[in-house]
Protein backbone atom coordinates (compact mmCIF):
# COMPACT_ATOMS: atom_id res chain seq x y z
CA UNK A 1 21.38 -0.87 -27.63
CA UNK A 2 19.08 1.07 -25.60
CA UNK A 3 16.63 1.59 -28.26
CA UNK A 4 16.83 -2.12 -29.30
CA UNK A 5 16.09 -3.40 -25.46
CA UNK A 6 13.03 -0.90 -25.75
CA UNK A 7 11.43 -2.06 -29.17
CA UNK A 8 11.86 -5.65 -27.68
CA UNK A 9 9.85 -4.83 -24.72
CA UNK A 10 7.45 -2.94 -26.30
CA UNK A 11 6.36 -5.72 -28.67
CA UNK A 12 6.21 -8.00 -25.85
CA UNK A 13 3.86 -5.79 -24.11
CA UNK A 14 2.45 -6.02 -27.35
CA UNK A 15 2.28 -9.45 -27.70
CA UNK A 16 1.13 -10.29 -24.50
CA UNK A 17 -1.94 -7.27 -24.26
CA UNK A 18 -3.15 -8.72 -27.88
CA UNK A 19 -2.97 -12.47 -26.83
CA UNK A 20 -4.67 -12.09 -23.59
CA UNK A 21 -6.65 -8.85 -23.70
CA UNK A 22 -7.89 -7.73 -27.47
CA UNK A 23 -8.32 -11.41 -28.24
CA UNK A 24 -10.71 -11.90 -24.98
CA UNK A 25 -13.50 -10.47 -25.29
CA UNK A 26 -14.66 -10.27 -21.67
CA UNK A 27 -11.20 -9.02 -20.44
CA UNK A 28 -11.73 -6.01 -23.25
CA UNK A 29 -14.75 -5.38 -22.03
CA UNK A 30 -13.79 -5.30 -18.74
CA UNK A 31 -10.29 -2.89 -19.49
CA UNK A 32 -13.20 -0.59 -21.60
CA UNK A 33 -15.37 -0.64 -18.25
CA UNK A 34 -12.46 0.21 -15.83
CA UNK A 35 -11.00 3.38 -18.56
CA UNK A 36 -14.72 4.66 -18.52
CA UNK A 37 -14.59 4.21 -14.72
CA UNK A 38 -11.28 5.77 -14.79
CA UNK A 39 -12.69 8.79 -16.46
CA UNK A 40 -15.56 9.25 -14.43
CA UNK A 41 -14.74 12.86 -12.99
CA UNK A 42 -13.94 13.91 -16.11
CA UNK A 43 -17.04 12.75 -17.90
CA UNK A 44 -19.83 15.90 -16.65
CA UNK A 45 -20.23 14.61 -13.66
CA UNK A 46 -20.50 17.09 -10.95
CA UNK A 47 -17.80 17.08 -8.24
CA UNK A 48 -20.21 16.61 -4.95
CA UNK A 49 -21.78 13.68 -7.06
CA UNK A 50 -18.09 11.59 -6.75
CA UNK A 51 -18.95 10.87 -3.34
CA UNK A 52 -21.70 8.44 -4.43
CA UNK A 53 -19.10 6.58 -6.54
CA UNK A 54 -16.53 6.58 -4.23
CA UNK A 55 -18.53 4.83 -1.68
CA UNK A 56 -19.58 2.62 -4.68
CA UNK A 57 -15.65 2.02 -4.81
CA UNK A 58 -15.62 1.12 -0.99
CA UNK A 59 -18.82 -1.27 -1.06
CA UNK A 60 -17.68 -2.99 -3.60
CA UNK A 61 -14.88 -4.20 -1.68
CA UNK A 62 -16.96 -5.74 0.64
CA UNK A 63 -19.08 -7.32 -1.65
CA UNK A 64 -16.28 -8.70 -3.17
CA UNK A 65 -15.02 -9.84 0.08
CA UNK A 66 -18.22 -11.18 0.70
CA UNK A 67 -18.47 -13.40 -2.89
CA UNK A 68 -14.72 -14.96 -1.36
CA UNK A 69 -16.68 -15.92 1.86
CA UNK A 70 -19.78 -17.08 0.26
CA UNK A 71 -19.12 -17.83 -3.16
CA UNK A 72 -16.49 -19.85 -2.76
CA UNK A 73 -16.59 -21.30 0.74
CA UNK A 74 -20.49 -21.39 1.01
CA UNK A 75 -20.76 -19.55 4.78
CA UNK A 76 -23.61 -17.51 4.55
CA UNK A 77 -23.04 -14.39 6.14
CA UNK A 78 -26.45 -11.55 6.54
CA UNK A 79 -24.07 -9.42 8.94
CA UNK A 80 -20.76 -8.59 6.56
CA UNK A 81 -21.20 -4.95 7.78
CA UNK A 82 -20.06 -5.49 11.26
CA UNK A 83 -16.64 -5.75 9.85
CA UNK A 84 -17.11 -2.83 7.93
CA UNK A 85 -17.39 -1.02 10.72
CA UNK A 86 -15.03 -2.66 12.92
CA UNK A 87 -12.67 -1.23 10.70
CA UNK A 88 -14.42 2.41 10.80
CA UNK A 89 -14.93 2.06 14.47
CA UNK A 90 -10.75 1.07 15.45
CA UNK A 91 -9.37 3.26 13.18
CA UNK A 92 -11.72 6.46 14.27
CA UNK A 93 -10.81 5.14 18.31
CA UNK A 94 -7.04 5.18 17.61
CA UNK A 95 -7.59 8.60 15.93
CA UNK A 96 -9.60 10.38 18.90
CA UNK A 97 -8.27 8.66 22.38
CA UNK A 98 -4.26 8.39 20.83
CA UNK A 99 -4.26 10.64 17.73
CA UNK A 100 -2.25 8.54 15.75
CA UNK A 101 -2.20 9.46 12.02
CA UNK A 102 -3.79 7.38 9.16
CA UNK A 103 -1.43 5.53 8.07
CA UNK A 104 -1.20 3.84 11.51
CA UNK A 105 -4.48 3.51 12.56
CA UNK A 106 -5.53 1.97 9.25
CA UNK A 107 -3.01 -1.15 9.52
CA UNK A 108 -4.16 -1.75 13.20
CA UNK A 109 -8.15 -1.55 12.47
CA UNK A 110 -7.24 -4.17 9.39
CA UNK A 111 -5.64 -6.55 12.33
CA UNK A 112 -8.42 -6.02 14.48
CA UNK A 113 -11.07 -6.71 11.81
CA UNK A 114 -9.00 -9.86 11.14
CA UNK A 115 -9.26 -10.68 14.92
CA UNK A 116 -12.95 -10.06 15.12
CA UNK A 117 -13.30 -12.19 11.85
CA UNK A 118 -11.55 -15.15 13.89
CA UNK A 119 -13.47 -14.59 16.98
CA UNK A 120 -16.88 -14.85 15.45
CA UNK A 121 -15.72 -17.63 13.07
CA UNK A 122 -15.28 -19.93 15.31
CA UNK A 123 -18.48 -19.83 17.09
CA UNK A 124 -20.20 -19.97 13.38
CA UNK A 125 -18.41 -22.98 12.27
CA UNK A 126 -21.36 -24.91 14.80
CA UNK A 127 -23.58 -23.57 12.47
CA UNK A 128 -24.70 -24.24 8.90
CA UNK A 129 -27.33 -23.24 6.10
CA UNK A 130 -30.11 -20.52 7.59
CA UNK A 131 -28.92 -21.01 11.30
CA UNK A 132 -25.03 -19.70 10.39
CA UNK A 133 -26.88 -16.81 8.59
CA UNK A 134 -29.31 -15.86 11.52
CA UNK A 135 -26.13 -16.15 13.72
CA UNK A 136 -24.23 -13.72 11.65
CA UNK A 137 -26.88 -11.08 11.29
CA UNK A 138 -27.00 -10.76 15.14
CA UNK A 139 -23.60 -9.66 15.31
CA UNK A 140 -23.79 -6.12 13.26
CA UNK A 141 -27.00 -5.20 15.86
CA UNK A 142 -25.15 -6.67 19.17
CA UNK A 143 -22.58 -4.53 18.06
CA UNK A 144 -24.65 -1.18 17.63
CA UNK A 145 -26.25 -2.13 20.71
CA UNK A 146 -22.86 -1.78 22.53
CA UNK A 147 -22.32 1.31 21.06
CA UNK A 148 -25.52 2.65 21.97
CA UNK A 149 -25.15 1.83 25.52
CA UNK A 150 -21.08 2.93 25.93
CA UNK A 151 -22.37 6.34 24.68
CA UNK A 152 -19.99 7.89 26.29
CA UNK A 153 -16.64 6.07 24.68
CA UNK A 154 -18.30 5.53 21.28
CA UNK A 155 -20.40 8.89 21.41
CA UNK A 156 -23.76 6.88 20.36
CA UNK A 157 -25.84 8.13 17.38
CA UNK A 158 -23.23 10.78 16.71
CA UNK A 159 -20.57 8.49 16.44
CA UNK A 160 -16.94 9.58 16.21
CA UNK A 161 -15.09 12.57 14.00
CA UNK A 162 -11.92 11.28 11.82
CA UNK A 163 -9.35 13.42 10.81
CA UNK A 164 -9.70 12.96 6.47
CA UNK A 165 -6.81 12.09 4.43
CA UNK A 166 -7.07 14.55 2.03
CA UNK A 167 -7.41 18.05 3.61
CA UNK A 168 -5.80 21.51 2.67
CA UNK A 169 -2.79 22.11 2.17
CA UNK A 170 -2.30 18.72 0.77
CA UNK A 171 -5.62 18.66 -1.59
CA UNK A 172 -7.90 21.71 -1.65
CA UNK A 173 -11.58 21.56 -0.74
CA UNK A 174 -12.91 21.50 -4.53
CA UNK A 175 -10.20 18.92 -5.90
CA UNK A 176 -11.13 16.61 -2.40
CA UNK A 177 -14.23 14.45 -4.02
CA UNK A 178 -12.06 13.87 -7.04
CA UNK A 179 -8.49 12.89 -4.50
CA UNK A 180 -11.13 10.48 -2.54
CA UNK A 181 -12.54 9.04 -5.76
CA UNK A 182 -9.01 7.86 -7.06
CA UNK A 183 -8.01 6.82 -3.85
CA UNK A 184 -11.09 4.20 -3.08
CA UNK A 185 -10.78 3.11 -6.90
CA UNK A 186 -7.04 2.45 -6.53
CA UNK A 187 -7.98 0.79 -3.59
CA UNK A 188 -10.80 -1.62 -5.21
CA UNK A 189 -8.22 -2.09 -7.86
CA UNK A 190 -5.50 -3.71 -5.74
CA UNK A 191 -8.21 -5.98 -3.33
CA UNK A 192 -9.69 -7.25 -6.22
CA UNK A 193 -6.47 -8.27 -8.20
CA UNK A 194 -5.42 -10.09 -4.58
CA UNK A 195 -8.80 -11.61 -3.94
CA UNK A 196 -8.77 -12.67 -7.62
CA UNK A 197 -5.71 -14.09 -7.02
CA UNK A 198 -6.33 -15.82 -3.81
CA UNK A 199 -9.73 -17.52 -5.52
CA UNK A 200 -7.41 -18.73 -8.55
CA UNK A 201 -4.36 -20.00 -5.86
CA UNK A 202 -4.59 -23.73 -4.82
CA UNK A 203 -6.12 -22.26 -1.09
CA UNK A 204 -9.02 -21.07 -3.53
CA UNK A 205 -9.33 -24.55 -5.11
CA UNK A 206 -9.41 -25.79 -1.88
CA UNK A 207 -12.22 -23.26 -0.66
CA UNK A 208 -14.18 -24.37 -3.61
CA UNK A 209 -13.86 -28.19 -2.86
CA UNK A 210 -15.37 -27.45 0.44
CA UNK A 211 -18.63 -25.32 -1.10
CA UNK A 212 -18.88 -28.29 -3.47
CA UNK A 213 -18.67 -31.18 -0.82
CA UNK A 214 -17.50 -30.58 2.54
CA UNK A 215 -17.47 -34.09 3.50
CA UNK A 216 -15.78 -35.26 0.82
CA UNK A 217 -13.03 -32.39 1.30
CA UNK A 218 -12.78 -34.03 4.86
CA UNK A 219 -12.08 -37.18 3.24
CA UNK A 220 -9.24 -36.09 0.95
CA UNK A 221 -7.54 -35.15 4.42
CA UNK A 222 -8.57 -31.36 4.05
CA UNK A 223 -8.90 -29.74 7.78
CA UNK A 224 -11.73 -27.52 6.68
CA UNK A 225 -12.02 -25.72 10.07
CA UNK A 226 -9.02 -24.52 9.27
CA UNK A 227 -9.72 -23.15 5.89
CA UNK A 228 -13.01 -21.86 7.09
CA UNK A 229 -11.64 -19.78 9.70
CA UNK A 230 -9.14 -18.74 6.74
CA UNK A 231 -12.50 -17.36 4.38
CA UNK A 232 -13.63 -15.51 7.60
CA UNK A 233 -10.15 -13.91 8.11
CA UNK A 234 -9.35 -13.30 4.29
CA UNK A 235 -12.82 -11.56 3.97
CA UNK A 236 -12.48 -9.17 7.39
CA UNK A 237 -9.50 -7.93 6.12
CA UNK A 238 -10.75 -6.75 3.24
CA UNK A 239 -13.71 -5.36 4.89
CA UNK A 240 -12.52 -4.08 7.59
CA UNK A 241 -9.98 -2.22 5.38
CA UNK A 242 -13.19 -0.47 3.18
CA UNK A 243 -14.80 0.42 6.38
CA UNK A 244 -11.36 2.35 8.11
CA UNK A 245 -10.74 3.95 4.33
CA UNK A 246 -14.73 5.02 4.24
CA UNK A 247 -13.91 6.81 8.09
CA UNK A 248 -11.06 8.73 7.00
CA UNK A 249 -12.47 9.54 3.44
CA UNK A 250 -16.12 10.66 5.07
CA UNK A 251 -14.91 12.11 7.98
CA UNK A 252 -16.87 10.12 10.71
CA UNK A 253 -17.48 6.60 12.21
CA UNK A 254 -21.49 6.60 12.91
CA UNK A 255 -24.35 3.82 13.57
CA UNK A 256 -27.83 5.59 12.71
CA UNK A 257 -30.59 4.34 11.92
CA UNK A 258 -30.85 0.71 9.86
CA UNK A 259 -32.64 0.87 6.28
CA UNK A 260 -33.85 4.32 6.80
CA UNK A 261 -30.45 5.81 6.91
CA UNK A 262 -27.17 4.63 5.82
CA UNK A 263 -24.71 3.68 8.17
CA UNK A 264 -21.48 1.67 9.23
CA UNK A 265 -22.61 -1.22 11.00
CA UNK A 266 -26.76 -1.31 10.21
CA UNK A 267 -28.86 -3.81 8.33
CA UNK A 268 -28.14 -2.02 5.12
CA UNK A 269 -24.41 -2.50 4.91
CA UNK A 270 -25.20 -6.09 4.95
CA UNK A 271 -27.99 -6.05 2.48
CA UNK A 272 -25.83 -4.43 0.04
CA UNK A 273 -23.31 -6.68 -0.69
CA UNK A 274 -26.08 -9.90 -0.98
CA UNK A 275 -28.05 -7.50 -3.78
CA UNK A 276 -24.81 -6.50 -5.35
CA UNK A 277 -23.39 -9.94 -5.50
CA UNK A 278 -26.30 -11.36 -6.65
CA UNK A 279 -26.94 -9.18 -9.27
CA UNK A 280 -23.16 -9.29 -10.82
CA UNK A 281 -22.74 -12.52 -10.17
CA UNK A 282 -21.91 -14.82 -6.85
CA UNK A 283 -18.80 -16.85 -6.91
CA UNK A 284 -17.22 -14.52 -9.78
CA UNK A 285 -15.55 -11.72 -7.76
CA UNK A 286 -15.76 -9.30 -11.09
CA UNK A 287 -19.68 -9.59 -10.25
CA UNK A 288 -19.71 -7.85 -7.45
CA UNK A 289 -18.29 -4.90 -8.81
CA UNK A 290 -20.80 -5.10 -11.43
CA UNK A 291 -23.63 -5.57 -9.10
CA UNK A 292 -22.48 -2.46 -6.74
CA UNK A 293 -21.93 0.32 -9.39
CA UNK A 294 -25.71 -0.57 -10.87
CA UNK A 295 -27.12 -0.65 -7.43
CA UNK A 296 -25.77 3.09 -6.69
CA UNK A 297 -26.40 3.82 -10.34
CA UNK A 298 -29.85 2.84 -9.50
CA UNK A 299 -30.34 3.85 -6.20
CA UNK A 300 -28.79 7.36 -6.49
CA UNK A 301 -29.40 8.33 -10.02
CA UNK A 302 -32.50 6.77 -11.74
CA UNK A 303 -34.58 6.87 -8.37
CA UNK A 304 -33.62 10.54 -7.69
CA UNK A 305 -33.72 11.90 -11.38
CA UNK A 306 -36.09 9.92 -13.59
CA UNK A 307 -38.37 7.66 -10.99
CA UNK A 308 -38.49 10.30 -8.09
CA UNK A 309 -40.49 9.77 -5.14
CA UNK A 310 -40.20 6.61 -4.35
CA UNK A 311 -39.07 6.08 -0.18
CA UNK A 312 -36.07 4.14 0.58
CA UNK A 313 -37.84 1.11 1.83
CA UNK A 314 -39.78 0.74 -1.44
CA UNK A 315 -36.56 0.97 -3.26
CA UNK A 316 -35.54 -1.97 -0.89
CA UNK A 317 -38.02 -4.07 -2.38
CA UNK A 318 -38.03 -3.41 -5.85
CA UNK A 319 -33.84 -4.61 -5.60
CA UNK A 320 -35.32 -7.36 -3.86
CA UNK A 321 -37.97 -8.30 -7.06
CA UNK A 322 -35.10 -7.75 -9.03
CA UNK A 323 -33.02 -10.55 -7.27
CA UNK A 324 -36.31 -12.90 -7.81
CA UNK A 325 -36.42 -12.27 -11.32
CA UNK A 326 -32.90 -12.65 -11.75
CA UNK A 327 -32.21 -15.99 -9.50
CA UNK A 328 -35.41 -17.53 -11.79
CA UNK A 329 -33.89 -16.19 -15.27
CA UNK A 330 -30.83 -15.30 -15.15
CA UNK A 331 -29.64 -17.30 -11.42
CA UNK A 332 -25.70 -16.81 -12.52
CA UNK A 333 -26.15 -13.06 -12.57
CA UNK A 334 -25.80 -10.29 -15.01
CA UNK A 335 -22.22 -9.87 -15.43
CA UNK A 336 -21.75 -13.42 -15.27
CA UNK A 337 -24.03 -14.20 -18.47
CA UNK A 338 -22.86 -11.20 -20.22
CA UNK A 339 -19.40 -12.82 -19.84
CA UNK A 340 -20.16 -16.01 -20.88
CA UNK A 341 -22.21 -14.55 -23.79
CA UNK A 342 -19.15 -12.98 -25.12
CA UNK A 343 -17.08 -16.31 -24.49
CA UNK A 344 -18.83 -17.44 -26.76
CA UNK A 345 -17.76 -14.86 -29.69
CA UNK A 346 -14.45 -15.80 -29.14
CA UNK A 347 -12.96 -17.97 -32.07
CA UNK A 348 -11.38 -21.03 -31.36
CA UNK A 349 -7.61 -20.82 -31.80
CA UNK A 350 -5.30 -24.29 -33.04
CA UNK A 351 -2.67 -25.69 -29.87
CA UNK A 352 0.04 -24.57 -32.72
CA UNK A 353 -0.98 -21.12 -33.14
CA UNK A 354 -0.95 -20.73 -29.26
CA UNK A 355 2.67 -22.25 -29.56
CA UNK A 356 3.95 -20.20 -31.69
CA UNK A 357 2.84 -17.35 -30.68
CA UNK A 358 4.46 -18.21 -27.05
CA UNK A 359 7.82 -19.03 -28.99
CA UNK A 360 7.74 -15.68 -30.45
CA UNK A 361 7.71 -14.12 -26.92
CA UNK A 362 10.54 -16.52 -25.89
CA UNK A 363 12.64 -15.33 -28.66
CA UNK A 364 11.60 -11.50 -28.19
CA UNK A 365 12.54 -11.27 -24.15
């Protein structure tokens, strides 16, 4: 009985995986991607190295959260990093001046990136096009401004110490990278299965109606303030969560420098998710993820190994040529056209092939 209950799940496991995985080619693609991606500490590459991926892992989710805010809802935002580093900033506070442990701290800096979200949302929603855009990049530098001058709650350029997550006895010093790794891609995993979700839900229907035509969204009876505010609060969650996971897994909350040097809360943080996004794909949510892992690929392998010697602020440019190129040729992004590419390679199945097959499922379960 036992063994019969098992066969039937298997070949509806089966069923399902061959129906809407092997027989897709973009969602094969995609599970080949995320099994290389999987494998990545395992595949030569040396163990100091991770920690280039694993903040891949972490920017990704807010580029992703960014796509939901501007892909979607069409509220241009050039200062996403400011809740990156509210996150990084509350959780490394709680940490220092109450010593709570991780798994507190974390929950509260989400809130309070949620809260900051709402705050500066509403103000914004005055604003449209370039204005909303200026508006937002002023936040991220009021913020380290603040910091700057409150040196001695915030410790200024230093910034703040965090107690990491994975620390002996728990994880040993060599086997750390590889703990953080899992832990950010587990983490890009689940936000990107509940963004996904929350673009495909009727509140994502709803967020598209109002990039398409806010006034006629309006019309239909749709309070769009309200679903605004909702992008803004949806989309500091998720950042603020990769900024008070990048804290813990780094060690430190610290503004430095913008461009120059990376950061929490400077320009940079900001400019990655825009080159990212664009170059995956906007309004797409897998794009981003695309867009991120060939920015770091680019940024911190073929610049430092096979084109050396080029400053950071050049590299800044050429991503930005790159964007040119791409909105002229290719303006729905790489991933995007790669996907629709293979779309097309897909065969056309009959309505009574689909049927049956979906009766056959029926009958096994």
């Amino acid at each position: 009985m036992l063994t019969d209950t098992i066969i039937r799940y298997v070949k509806k496991v089966y069923t399902n995986f061959a129906t809407h995985v092997y027989d897709v080619p973009p969602r094969m693609l995609a599970l080949l991607i995320l099994i290389i991606i999987a494998n990545l500490p395992f595949m030569g590459i040396p163990t100091h190295r991770l920690g280039i991926f694993t903040t891949a892992n972490l920017i990704a989710i807010l580029a992703v959260s960014w796509d939901l805010l501007v892909g979607r809802t069409g509220q241009i935002s050039l200062g996403h990093a400011l809740f990156y580093g509210v996150g990084a900033y509350a959780t490394a506070l709680l940490y220092k001046y109450l010593h709570w442990p991780w798994w507190t701290t974390i929950p509260l800096s989400i809130i309070a990136g949620v809260g900051v979200a709402l705050i500066i949302g509403i103000p914004c929603l005055r604003f449209k096009g370039p204005y909303l855009a200026l508006v937002t990049m002023a936040f991220p530098l009021a913020v380290v401004g603040f910091f700057y001058y409150y040196r001695d709650i915030f410790r200024g350029e230093t910034g703040l110490s965090v107690k990491p997550i994975f620390a002996p006895p728990i994880v040993s010093y060599s086997q750390k990278p590889i703990a953080n790794y899992y832990l950010s891609l587990a983490l890009l995993t689940i936000s990107s299965i509940i963004i996904y979700k929350v673009a495909t839900s009727k509140t994502g229907i709803v967020f598209v109606s109002i990039l398409d035509d806010e006034l006629g969204s309006k019309a239909c009876g749709i309070n769009t303030t309200k679903y605004k505010l909702l992008s803004f609060a949806i989309s500091g969650l998720f950042g603020s969560l990769a900024g008070a996971f990048a804290a813990h897994l780094t060690g430190s909350a610290n503004p430095r420098y913008f461009i120059e040097k990376t950061a929490l809360i400077p320009t940079e943080y900001s400019l990655i998710p825009i080159i990212a996004t664009i170059l995956g794909g906007i309004g797409t949510i897998y794009g981003p993820i695309v867009g991120t892992y060939l920015y770091y690929t680019l940024n911190n392998y073929v610049f430092e190994y096979v084109i050396t010697g080029i400053d950071k602020p050049t590299r800044i440019l050429f991503f930005m040529a790159i964007i040119i190129f791409l909105i002229v040729k290719w303006p729905r992004g790489i991933a995007r056209t790669i996907v629709e590419k293979l779309e097309d390679l897909q065969e056309p199945r009959e309505v009574e092939e689909i049927l049956k097959e979906k009766a056959k499922s029926e009958e096994t379960s």
